[in-house]
N, C-alpha and C. Protein backbone atom coordinates (compact mmCIF):
# COMPACT_ATOMS: atom_id res chain seq x y z
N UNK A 1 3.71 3.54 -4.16
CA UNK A 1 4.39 2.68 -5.07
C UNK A 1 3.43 2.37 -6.22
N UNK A 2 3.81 2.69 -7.42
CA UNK A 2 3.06 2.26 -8.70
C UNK A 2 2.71 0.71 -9.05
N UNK A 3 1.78 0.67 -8.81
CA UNK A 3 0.83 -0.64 -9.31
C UNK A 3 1.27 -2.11 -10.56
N UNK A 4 2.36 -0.97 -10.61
CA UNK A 4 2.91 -2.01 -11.97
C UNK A 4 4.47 -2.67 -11.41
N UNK A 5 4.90 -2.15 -10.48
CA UNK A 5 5.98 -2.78 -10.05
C UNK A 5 5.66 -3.53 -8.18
N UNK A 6 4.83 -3.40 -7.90
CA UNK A 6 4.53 -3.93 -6.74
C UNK A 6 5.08 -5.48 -6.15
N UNK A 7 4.82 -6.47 -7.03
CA UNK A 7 5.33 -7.94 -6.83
C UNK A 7 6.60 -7.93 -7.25
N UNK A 8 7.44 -7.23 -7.62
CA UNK A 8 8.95 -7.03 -7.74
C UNK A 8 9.51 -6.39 -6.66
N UNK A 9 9.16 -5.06 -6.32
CA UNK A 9 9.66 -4.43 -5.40
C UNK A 9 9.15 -5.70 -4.12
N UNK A 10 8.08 -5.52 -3.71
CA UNK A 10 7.85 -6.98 -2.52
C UNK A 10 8.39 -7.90 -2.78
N UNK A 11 8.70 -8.48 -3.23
CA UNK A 11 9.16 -10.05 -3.65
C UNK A 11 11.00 -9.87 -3.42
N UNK A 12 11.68 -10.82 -2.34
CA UNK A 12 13.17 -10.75 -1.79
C UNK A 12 13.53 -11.49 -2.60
N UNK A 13 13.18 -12.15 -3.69
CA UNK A 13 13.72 -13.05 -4.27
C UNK A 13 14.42 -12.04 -5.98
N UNK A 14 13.49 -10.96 -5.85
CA UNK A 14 13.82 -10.40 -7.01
C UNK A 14 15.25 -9.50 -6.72
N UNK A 15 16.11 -9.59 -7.62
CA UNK A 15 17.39 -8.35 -7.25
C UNK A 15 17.08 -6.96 -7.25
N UNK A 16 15.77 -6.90 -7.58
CA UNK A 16 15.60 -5.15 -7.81
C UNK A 16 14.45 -4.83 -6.61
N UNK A 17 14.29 -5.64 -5.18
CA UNK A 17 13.24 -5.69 -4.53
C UNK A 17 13.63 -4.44 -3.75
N UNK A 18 13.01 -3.95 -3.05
CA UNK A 18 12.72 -2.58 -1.85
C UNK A 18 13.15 -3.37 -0.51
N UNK A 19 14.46 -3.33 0.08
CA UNK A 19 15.02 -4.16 1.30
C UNK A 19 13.60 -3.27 2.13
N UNK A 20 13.43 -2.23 2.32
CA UNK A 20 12.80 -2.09 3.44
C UNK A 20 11.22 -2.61 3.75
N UNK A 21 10.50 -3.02 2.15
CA UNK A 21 9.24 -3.96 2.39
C UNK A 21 9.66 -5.19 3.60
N UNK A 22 10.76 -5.85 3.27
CA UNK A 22 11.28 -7.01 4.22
C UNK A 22 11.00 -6.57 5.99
N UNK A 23 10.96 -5.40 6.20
CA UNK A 23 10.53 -5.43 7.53
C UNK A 23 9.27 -5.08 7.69
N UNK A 24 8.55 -4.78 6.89
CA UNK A 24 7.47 -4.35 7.35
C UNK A 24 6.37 -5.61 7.36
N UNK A 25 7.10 -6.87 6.95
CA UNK A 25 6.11 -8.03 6.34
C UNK A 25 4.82 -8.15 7.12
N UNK A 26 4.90 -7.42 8.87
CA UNK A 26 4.09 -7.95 10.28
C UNK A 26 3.56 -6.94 10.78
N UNK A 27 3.98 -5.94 10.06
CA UNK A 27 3.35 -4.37 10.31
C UNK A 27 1.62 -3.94 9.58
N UNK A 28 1.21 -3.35 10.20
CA UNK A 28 -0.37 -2.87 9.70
C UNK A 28 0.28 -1.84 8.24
N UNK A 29 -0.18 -2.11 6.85
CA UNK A 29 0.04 -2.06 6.16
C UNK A 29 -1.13 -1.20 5.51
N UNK A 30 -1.60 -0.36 5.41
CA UNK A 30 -3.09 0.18 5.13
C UNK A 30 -2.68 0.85 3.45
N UNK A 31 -3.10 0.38 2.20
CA UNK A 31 -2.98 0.34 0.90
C UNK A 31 -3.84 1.49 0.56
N UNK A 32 -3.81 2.67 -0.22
CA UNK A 32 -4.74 3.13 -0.75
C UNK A 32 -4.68 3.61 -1.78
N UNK A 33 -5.40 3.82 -2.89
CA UNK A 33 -5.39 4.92 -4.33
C UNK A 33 -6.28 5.94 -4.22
N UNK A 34 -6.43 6.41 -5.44
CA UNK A 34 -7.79 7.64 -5.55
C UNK A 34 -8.97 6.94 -5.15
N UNK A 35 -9.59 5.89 -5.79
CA UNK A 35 -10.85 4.84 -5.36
C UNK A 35 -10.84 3.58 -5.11
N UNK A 36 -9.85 3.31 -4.99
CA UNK A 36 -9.70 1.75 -4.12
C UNK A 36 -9.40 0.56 -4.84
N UNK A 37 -9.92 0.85 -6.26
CA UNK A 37 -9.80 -0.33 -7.41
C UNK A 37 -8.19 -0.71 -7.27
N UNK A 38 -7.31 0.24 -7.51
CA UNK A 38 -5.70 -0.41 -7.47
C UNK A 38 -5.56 -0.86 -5.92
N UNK A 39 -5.53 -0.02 -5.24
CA UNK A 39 -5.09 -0.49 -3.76
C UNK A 39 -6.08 -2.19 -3.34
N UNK A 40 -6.77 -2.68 -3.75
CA UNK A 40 -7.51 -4.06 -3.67
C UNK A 40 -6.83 -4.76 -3.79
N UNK A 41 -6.93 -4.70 -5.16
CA UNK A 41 -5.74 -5.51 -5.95
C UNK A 41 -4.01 -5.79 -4.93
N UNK A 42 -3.88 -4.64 -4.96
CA UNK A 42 -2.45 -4.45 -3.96
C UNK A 42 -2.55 -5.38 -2.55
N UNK A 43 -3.58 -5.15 -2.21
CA UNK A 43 -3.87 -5.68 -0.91
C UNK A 43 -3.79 -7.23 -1.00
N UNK A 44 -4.43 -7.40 -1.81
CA UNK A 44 -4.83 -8.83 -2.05
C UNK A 44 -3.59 -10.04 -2.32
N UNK A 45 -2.86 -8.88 -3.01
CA UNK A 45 -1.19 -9.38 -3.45
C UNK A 45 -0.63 -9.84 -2.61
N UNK A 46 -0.22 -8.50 -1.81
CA UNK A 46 0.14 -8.51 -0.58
C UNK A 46 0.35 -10.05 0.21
N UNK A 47 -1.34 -10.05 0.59
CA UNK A 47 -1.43 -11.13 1.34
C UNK A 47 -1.04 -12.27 0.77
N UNK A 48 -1.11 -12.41 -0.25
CA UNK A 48 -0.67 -13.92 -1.00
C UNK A 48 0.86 -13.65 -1.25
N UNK A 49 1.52 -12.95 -0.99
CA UNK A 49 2.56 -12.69 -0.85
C UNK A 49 3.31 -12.97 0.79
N UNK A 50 2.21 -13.14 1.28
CA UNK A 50 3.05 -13.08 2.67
C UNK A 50 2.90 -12.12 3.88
N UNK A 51 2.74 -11.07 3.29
CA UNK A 51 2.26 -9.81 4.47
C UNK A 51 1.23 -9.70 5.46
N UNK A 52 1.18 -10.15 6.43
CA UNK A 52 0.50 -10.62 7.55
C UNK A 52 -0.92 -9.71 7.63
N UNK A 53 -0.47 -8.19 7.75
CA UNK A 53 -1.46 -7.46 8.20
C UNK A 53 -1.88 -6.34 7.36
N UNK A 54 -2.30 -6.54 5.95
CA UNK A 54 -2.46 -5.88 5.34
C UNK A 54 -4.24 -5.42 5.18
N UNK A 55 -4.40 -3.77 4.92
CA UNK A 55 -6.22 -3.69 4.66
C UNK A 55 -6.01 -2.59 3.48
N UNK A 56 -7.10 -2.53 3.12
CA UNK A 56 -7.33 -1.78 1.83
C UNK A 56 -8.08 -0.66 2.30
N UNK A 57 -7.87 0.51 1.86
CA UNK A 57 -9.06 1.44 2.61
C UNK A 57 -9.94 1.91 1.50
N UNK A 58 -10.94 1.61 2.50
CA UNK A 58 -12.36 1.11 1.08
C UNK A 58 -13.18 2.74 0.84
N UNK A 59 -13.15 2.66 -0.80
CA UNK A 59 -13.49 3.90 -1.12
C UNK A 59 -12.10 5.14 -1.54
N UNK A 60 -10.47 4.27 -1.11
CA UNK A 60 -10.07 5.09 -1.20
C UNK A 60 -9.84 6.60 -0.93
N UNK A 61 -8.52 7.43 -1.49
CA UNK A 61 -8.29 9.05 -1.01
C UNK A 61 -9.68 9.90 -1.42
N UNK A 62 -10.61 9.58 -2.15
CA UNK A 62 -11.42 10.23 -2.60
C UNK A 62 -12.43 9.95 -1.33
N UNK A 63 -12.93 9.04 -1.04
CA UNK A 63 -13.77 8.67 0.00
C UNK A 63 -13.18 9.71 0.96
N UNK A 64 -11.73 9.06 1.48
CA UNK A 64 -11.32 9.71 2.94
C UNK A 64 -11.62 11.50 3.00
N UNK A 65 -11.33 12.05 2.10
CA UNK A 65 -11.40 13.38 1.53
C UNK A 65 -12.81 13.55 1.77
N UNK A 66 -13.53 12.86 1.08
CA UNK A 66 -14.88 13.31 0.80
C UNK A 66 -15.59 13.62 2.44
N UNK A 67 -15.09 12.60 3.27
CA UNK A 67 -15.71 12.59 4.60
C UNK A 67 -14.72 13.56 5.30
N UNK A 68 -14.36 14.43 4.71
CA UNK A 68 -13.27 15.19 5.76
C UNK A 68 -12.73 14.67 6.74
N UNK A 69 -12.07 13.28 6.51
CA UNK A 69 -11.06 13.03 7.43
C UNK A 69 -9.64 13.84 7.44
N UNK A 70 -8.90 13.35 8.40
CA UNK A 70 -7.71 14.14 8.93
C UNK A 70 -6.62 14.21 7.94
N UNK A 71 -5.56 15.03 7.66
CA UNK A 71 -4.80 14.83 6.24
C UNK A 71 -3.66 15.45 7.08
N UNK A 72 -2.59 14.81 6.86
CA UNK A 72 -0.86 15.20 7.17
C UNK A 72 -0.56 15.41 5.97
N UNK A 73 0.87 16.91 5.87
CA UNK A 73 1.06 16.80 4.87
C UNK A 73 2.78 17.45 4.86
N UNK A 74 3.74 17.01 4.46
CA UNK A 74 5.11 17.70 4.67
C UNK A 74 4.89 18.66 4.58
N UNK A 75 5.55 19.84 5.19
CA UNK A 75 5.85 20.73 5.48
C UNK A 75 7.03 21.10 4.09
N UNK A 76 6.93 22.39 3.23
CA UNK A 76 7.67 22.33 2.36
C UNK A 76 8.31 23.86 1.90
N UNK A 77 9.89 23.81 2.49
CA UNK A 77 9.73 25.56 2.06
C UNK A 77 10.87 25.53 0.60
């Protein structure tokens, strides 16, 4: 989700919100970008928003990559 609509889409009060954020309010929520600077921010929202179990993953897709962690990816024919 783009960085610029985040507290709209989260937020139930807005008419243009994402019904399905509403369930996830209690769910492990793990935020990330290319380096972490947006996903912080996001995180941080988040929580002042309400979302119980939210983390930021520090260092971001570039980090995770960099350490050759594990990567899923659709399947696409």
């Amino acid at each position: 989700m783009p960085r610029g609509i985040l507290e709209a889409a989260a937020d139930p009060t807005y008419s243009k919100h994402l019904a399905d954020l509403s369930f996830v309010r209690d769910w492990l929520l793990v935020i990330y970008c290319a380096t972490d600077g947006r996903s912080a921010m996001d995180a941080t929202v988040l929580q002042m928003m309400g979302f119980q179990n939210v983390s930021n993953l520090d260092g971001g897709y570039v980090r995770w990559n960099d350490e050759g962690m594990p990567e899923f990816h659709e399947a696409s024919y």
